[in-house]
N, C-alpha and C. Protein backbone atom coordinates (compact mmCIF):
# COMPACT_ATOMS: atom_id res chain seq x y z
N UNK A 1 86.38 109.90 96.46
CA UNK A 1 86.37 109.48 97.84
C UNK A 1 87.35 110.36 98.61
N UNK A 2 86.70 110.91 99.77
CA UNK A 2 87.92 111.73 100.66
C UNK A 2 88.35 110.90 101.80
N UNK A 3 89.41 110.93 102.49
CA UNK A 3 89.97 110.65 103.32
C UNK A 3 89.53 111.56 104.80
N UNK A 4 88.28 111.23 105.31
CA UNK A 4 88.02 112.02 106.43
C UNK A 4 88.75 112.77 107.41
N UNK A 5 89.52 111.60 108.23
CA UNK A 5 90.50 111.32 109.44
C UNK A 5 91.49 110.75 109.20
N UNK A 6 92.34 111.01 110.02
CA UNK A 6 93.87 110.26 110.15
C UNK A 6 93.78 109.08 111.70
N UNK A 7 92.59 109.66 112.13
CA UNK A 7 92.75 109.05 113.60
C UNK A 7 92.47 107.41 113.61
N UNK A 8 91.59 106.95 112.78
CA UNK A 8 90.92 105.82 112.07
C UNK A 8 92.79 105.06 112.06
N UNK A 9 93.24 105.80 111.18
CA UNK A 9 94.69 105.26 110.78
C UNK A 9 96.09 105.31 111.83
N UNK A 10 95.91 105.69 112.75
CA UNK A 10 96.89 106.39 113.46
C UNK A 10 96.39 105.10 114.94
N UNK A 11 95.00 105.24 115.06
CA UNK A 11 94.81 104.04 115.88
C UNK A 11 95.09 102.46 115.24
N UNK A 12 95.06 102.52 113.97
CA UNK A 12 95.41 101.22 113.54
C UNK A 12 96.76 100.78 113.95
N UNK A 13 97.66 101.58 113.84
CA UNK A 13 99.17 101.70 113.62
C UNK A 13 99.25 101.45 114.99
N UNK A 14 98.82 102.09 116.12
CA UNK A 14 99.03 102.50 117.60
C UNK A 14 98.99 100.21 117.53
N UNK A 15 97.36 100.15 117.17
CA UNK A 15 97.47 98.30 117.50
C UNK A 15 97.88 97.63 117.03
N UNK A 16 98.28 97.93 115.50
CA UNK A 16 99.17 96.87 114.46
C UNK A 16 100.46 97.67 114.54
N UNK A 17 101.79 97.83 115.48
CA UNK A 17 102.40 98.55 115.03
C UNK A 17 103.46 97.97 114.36
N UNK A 18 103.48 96.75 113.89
CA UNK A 18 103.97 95.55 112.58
C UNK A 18 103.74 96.51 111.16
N UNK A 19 102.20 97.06 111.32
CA UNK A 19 101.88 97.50 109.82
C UNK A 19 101.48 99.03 109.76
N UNK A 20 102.56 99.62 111.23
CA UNK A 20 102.30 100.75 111.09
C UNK A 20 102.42 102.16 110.05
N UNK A 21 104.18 101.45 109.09
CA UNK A 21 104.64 102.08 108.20
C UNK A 21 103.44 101.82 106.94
N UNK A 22 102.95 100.75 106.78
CA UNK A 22 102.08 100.42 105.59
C UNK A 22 100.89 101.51 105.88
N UNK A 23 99.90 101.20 107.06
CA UNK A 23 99.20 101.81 107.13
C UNK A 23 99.32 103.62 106.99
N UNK A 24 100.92 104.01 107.31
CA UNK A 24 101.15 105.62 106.64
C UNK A 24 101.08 106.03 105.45
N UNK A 25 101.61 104.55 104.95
CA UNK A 25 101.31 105.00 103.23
C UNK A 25 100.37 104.70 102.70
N UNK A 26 99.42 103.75 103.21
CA UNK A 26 98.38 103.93 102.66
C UNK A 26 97.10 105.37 103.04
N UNK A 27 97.41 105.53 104.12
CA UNK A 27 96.99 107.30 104.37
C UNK A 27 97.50 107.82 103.27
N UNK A 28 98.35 107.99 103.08
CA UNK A 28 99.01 109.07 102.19
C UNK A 28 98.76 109.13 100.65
N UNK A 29 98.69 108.00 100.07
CA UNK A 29 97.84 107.25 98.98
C UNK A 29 96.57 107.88 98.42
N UNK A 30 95.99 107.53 99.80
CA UNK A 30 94.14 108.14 99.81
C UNK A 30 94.20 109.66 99.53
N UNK A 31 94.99 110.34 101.14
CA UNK A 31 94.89 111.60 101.14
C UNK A 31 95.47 112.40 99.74
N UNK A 32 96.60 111.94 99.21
CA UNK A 32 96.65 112.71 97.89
C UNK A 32 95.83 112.14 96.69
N UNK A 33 94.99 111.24 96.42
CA UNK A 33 94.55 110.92 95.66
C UNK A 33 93.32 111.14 95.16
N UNK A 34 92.68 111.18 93.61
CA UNK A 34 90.94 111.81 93.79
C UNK A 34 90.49 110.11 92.91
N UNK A 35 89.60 109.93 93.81
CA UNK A 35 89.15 108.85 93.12
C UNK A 35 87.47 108.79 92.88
N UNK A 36 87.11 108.57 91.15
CA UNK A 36 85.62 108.66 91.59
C UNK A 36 85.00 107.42 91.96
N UNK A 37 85.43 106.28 92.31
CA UNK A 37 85.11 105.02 92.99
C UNK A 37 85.56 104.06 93.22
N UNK A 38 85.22 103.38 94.46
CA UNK A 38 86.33 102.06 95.19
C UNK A 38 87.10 102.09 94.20
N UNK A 39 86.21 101.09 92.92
CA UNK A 39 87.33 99.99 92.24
C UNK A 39 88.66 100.93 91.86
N UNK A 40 88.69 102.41 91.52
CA UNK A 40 89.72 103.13 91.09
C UNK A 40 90.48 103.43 92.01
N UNK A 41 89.69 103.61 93.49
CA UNK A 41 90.79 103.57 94.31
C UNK A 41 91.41 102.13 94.44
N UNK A 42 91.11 100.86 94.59
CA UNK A 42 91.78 99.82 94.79
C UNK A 42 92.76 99.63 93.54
N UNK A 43 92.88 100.64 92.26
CA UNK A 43 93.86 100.37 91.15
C UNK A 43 95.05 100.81 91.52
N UNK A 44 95.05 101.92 92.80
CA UNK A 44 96.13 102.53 93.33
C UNK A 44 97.41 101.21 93.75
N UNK A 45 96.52 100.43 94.31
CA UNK A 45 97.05 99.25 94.95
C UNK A 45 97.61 97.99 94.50
């Protein structure tokens, strides 16, 4: 799974900005990570 955009995430943060730090790391998570599906990406978590 790739991480398309940041903008998706960057607008989240802009409206939750409570869970703005979470939502960076979870960018950051994705973007360095190779996953070959959901469930492996949700093991990150």
């Amino acid at each position: 799974m790739h991480v398309i955009s940041r903008k998706p995430f960057t607008d989240a943060a802009q409206k939750h900005p409570n869970d703005a730090e979470a939502l960076k790391d979870i960018y950051k998570v994705l973007r360095k990570g190779t996953f070959q599906s959901l469930k492996s990406c949700g093991a990150s978590f």
